[in-house]
PDB file of N, CA and C in Angstrom:
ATOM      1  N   UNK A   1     167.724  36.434 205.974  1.00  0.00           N
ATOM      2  CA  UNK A   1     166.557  37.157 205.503  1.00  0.00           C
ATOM      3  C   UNK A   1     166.242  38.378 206.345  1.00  0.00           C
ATOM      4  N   UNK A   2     166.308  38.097 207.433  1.00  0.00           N
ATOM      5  CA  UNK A   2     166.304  39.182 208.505  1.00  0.00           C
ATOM      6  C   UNK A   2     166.581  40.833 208.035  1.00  0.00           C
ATOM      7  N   UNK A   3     168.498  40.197 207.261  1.00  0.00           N
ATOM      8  CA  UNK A   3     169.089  41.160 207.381  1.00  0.00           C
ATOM      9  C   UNK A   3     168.575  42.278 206.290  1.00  0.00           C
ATOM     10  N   UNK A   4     168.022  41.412 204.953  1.00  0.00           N
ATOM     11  CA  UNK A   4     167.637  41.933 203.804  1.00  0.00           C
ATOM     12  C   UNK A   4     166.524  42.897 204.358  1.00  0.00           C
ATOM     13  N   UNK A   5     165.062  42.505 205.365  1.00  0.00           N
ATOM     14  CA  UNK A   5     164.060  42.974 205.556  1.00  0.00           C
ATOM     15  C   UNK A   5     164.342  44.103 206.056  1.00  0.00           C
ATOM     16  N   UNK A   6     165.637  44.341 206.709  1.00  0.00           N
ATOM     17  CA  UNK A   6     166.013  45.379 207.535  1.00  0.00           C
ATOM     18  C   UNK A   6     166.607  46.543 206.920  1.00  0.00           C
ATOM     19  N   UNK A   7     167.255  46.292 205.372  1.00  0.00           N
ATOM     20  CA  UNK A   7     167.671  47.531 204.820  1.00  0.00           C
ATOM     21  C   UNK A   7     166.799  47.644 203.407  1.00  0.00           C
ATOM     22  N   UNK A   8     165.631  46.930 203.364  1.00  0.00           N
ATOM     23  CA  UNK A   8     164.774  47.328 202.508  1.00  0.00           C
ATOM     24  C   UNK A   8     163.976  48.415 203.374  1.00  0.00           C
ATOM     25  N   UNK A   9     163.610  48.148 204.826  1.00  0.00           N
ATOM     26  CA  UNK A   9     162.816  49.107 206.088  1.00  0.00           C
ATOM     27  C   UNK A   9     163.845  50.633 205.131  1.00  0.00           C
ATOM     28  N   UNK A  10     165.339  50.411 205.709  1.00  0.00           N
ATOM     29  CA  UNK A  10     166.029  51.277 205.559  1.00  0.00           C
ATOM     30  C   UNK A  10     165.745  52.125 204.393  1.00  0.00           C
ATOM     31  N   UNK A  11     165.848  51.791 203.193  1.00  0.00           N
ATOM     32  CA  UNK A  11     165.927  52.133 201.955  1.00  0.00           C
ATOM     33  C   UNK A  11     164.503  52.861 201.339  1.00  0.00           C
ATOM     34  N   UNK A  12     162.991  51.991 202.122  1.00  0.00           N
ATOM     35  CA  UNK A  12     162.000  52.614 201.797  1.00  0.00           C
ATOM     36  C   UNK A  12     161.792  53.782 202.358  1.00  0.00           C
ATOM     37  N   UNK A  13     162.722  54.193 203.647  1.00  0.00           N
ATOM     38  CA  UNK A  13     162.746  55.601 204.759  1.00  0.00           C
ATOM     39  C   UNK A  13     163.288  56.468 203.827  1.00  0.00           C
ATOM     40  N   UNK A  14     164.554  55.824 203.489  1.00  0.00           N
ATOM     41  CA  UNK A  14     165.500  57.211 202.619  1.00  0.00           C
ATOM     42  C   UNK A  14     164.946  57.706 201.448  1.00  0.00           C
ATOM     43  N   UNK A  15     164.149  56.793 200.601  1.00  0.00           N
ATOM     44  CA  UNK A  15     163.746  56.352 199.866  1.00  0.00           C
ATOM     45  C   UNK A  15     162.023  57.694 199.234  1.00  0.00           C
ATOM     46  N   UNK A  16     161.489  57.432 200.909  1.00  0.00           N
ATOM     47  CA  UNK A  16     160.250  58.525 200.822  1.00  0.00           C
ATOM     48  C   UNK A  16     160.926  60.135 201.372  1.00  0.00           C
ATOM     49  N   UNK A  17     162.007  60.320 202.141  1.00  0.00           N
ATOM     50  CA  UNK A  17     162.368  61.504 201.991  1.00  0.00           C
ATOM     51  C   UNK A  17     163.208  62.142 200.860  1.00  0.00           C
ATOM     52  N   UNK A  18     163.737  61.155 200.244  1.00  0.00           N
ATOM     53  CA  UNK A  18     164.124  61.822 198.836  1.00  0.00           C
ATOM     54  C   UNK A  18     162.782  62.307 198.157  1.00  0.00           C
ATOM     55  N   UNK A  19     162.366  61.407 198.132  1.00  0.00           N
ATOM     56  CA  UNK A  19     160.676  61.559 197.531  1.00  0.00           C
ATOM     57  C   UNK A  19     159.960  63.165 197.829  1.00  0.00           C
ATOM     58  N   UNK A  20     160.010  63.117 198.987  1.00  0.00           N
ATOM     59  CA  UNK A  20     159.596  64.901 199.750  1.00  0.00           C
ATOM     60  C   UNK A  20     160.560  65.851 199.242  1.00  0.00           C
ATOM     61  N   UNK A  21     161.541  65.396 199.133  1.00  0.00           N
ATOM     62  CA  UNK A  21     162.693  66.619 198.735  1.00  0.00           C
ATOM     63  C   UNK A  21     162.700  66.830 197.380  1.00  0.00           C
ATOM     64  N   UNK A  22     162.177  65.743 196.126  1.00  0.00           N
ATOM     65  CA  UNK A  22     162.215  65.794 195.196  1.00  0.00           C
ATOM     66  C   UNK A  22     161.056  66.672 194.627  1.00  0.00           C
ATOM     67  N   UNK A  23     159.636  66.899 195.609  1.00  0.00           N
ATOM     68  CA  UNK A  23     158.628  67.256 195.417  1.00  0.00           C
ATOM     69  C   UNK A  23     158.822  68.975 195.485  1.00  0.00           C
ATOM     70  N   UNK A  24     159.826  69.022 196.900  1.00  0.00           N
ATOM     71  CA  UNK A  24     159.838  70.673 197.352  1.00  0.00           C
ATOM     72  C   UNK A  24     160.546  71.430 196.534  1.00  0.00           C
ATOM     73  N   UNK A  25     161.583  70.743 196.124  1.00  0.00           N
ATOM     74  CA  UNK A  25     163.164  71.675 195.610  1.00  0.00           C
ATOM     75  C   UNK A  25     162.056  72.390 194.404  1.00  0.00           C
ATOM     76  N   UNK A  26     161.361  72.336 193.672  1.00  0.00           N
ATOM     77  CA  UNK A  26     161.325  73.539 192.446  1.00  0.00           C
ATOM     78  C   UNK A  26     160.835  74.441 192.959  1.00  0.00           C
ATOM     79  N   UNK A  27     159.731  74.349 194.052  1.00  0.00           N
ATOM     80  CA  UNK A  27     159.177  75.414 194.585  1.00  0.00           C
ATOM     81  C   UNK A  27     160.127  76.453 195.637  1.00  0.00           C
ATOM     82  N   UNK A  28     161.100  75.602 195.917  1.00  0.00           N
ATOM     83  CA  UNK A  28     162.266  76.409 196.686  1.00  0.00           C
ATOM     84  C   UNK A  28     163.287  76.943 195.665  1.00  0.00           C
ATOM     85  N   UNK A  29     163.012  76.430 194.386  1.00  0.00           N
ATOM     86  CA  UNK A  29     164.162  77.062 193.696  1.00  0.00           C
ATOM     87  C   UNK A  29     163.730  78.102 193.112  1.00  0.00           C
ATOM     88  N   UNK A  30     162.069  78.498 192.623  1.00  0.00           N
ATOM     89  CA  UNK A  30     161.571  79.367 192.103  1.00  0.00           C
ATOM     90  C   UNK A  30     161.188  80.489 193.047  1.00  0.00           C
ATOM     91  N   UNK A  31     161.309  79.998 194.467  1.00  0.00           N
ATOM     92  CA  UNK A  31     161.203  81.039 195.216  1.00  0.00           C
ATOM     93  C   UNK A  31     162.406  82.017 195.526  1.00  0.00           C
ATOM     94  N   UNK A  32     163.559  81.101 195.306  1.00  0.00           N
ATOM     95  CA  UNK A  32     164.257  82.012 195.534  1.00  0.00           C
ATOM     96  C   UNK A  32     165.184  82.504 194.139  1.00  0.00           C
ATOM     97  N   UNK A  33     164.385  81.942 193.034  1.00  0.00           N
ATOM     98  CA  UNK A  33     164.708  83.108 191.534  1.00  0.00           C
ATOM     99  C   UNK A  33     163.729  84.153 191.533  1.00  0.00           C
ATOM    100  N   UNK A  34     162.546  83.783 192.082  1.00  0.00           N
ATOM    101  CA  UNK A  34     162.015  85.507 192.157  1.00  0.00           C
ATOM    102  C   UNK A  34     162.782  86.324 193.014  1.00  0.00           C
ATOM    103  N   UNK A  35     163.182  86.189 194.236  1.00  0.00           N
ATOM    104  CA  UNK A  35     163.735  86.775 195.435  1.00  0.00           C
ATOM    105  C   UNK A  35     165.042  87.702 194.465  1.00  0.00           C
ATOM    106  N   UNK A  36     165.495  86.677 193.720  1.00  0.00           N
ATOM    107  CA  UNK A  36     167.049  87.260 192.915  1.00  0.00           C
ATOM    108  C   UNK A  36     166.161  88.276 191.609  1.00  0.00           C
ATOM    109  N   UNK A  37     165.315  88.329 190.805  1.00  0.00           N
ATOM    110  CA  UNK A  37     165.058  89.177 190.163  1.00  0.00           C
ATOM    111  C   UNK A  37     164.633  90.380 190.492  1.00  0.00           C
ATOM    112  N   UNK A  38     163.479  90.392 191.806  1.00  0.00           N
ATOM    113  CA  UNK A  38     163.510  91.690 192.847  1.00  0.00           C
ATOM    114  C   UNK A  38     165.040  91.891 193.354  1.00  0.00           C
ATOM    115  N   UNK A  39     165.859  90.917 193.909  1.00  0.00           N
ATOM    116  CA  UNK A  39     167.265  91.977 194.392  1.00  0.00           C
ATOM    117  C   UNK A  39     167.491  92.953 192.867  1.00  0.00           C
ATOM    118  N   UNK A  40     167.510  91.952 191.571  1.00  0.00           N
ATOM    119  CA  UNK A  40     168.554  92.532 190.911  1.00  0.00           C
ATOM    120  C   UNK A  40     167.918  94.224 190.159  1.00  0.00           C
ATOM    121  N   UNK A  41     166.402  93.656 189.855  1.00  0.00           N
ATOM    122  CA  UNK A  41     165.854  95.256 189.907  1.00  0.00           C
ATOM    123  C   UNK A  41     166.120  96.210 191.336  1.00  0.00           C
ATOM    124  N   UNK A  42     165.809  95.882 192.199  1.00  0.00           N
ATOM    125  CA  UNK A  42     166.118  97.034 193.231  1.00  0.00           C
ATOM    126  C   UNK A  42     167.837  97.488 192.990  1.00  0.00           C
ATOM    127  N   UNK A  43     168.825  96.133 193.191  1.00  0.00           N
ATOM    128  CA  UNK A  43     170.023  96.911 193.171  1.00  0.00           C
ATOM    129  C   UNK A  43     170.221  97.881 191.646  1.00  0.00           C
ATOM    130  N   UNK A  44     170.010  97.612 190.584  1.00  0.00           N
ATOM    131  CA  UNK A  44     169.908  98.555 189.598  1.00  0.00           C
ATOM    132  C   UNK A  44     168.847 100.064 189.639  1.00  0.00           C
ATOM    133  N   UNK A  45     167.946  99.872 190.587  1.00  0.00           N
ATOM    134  CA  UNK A  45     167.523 101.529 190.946  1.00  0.00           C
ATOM    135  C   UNK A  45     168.086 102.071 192.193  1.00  0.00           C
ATOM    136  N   UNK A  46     168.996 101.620 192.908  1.00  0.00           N
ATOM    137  CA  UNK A  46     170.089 102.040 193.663  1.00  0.00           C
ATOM    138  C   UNK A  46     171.017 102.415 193.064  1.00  0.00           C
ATOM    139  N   UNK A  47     171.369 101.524 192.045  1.00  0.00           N
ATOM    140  CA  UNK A  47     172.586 101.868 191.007  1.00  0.00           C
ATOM    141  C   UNK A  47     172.419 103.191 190.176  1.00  0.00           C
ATOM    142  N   UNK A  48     171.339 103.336 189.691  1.00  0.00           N
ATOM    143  CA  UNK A  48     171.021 104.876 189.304  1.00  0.00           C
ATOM    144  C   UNK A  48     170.748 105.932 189.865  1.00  0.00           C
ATOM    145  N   UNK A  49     170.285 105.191 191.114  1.00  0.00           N
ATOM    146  CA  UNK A  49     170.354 106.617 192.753  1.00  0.00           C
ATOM    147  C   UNK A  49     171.596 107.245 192.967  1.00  0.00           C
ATOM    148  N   UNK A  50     172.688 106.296 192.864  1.00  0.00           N
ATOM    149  CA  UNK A  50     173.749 106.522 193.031  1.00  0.00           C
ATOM    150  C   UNK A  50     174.583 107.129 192.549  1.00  0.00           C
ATOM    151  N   UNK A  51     174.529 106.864 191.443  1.00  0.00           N
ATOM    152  CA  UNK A  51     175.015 107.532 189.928  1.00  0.00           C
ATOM    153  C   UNK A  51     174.750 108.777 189.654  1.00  0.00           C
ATOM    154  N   UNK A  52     173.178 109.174 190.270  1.00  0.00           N
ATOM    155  CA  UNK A  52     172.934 110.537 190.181  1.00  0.00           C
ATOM    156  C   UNK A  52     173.778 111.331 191.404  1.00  0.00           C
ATOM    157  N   UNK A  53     173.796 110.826 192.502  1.00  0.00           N
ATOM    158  CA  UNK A  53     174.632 111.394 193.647  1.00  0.00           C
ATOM    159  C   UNK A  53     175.926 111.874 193.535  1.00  0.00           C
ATOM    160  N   UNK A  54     176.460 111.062 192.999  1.00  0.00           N
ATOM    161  CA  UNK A  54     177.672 111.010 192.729  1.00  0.00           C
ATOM    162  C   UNK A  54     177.925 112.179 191.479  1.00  0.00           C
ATOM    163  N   UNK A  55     176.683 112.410 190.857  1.00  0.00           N
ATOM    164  CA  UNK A  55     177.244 112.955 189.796  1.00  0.00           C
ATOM    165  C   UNK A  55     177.036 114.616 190.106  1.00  0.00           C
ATOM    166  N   UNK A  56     175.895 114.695 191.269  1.00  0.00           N
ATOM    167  CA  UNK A  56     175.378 115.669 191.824  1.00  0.00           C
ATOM    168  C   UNK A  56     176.853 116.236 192.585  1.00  0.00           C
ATOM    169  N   UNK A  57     177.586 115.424 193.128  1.00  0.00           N
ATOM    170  CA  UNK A  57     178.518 115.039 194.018  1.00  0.00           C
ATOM    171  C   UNK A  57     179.815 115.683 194.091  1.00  0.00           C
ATOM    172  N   UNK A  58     180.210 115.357 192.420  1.00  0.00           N
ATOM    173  CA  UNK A  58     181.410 115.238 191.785  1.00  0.00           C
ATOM    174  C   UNK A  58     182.463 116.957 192.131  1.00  0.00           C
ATOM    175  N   UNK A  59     183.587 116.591 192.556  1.00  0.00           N
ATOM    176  CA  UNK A  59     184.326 117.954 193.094  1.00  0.00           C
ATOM    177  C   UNK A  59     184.398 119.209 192.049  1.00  0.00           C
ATOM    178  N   UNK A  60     184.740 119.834 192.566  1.00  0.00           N
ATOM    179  CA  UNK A  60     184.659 121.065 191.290  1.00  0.00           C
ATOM    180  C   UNK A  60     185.942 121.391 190.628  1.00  0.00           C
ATOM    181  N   UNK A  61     185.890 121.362 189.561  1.00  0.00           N
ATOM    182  CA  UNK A  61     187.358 121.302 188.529  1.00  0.00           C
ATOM    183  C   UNK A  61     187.520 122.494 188.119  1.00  0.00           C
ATOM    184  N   UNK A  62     188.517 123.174 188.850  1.00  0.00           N
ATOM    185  CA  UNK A  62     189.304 124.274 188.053  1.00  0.00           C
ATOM    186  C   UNK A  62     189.738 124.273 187.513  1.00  0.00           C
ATOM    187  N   UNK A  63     189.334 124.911 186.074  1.00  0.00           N
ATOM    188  CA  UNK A  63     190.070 125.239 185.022  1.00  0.00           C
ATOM    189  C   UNK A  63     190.917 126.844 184.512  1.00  0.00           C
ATOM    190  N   UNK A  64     191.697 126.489 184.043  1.00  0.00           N
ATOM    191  CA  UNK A  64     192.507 127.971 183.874  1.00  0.00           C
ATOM    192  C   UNK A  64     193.537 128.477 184.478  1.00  0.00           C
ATOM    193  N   UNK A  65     193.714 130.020 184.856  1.00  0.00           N
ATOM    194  CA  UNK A  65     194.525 130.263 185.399  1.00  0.00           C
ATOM    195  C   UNK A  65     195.111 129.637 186.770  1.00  0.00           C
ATOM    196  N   UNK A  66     195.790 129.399 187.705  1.00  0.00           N
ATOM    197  CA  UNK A  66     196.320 129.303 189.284  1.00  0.00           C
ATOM    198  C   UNK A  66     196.568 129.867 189.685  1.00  0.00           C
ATOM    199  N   UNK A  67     196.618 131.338 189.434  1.00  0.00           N
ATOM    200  CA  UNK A  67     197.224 132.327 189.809  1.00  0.00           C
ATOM    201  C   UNK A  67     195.216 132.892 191.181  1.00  0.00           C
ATOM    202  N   UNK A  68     196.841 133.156 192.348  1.00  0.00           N
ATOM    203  CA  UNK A  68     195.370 133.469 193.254  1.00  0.00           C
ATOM    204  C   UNK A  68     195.215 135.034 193.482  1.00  0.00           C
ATOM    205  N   UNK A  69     196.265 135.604 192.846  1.00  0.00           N
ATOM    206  CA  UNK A  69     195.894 137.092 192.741  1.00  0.00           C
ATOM    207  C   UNK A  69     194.792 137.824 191.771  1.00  0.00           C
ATOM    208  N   UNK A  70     193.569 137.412 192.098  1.00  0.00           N
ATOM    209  CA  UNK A  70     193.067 137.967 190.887  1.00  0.00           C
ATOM    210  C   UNK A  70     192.514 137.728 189.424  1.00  0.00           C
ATOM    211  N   UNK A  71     192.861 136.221 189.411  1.00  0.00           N
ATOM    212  CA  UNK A  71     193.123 135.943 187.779  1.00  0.00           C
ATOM    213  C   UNK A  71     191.897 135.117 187.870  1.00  0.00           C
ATOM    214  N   UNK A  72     191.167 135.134 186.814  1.00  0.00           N
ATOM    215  CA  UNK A  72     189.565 134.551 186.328  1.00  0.00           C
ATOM    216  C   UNK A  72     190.349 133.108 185.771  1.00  0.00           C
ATOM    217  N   UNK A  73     188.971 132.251 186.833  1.00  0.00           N
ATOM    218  CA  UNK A  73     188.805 130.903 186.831  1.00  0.00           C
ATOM    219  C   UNK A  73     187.589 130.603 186.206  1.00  0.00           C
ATOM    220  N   UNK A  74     187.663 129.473 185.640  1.00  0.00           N
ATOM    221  CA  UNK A  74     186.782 128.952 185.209  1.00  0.00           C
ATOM    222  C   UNK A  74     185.936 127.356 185.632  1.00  0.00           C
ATOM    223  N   UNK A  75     185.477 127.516 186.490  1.00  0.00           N
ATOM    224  CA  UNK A  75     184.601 126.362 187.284  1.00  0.00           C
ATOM    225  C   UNK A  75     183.647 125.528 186.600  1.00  0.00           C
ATOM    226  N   UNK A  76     184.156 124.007 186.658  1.00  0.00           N
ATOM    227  CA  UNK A  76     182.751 123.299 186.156  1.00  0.00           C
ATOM    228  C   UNK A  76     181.930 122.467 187.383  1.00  0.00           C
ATOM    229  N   UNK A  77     180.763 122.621 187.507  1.00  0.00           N
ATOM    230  CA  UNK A  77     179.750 122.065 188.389  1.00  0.00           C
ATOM    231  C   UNK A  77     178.806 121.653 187.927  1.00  0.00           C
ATOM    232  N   UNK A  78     178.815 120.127 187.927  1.00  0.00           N
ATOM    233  CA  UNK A  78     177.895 119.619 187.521  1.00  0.00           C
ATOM    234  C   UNK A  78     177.997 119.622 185.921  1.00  0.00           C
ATOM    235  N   UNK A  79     176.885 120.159 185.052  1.00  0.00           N
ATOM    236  CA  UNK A  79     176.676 120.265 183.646  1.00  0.00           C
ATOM    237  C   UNK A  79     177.013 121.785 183.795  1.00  0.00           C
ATOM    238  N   UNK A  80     177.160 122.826 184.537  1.00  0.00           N
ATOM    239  CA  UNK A  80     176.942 124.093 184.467  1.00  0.00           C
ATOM    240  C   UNK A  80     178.514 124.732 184.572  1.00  0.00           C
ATOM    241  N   UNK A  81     178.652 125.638 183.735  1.00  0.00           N
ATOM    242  CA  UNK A  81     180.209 125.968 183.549  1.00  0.00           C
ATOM    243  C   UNK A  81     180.366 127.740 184.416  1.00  0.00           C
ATOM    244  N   UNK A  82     180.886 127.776 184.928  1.00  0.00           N
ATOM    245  CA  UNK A  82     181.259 129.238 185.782  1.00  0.00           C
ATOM    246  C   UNK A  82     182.576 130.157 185.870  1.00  0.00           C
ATOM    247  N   UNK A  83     182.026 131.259 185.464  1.00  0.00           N
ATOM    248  CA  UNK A  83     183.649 131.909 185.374  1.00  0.00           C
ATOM    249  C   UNK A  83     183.531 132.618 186.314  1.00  0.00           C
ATOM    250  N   UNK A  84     184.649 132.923 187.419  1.00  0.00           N
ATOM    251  CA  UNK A  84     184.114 134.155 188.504  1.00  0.00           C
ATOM    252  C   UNK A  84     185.498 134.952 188.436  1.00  0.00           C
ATOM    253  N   UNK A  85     185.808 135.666 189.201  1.00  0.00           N
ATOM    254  CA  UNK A  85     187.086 136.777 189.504  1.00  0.00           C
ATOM    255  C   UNK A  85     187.487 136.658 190.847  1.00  0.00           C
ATOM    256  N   UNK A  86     188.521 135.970 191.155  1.00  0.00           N
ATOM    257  CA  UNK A  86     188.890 135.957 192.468  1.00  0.00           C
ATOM    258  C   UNK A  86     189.079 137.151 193.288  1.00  0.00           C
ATOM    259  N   UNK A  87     189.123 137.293 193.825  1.00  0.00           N
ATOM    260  CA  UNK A  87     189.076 138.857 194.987  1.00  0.00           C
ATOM    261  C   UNK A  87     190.583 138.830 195.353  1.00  0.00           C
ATOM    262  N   UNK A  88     191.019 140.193 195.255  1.00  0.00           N
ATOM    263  CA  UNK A  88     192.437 140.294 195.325  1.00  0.00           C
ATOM    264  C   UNK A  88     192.833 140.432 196.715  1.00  0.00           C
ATOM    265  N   UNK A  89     194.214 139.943 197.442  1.00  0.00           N
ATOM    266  CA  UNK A  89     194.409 140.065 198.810  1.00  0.00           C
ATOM    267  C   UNK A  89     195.201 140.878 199.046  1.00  0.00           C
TER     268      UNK A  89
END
């Protein structure tokens, strides 16, 4: 009998901390689904910070001639399109 009294002791211990853990976990789980809906809005207005940078960013594409004596290029930057006249050497 002893032995029984001794892992019922046992069982009512494990027994009330499941109990506590069963009580906490939603409030720990909802704390940390808000935590994930603020990351995921912030990382998506980073994501469009970025996007603009990058687009601000983007190298400049010559179009047209290659010729460096002289010959009219045509530059795109950004949304804005540019033709200039290279200076002869």
């Amino acid at each position: 009998m002893e032995v029984f009294g001794g892992f019922m002791v046992m069982m009512s211990i494990l027994s009330f901390f499941l109990a506590v853990v069963w009580l906490v976990m939603p409030f720990v789980v909802f704390a940390i689904k808000g935590k994930q809906d603020r990351m995921l809005e912030l990382l998506e207005t980073v994501d469009k910070r970025l996007a603009v940078i990058e687009a601000s960013l983007r190298p400049v594409q010559v179009a047209g001639s290659s010729d460096k004596y002289g010959a009219e290029h045509t530059e795109t930057v950004g949304e804005k399109r540019v033709v200039s006249e290279l200076p002869a050497e």
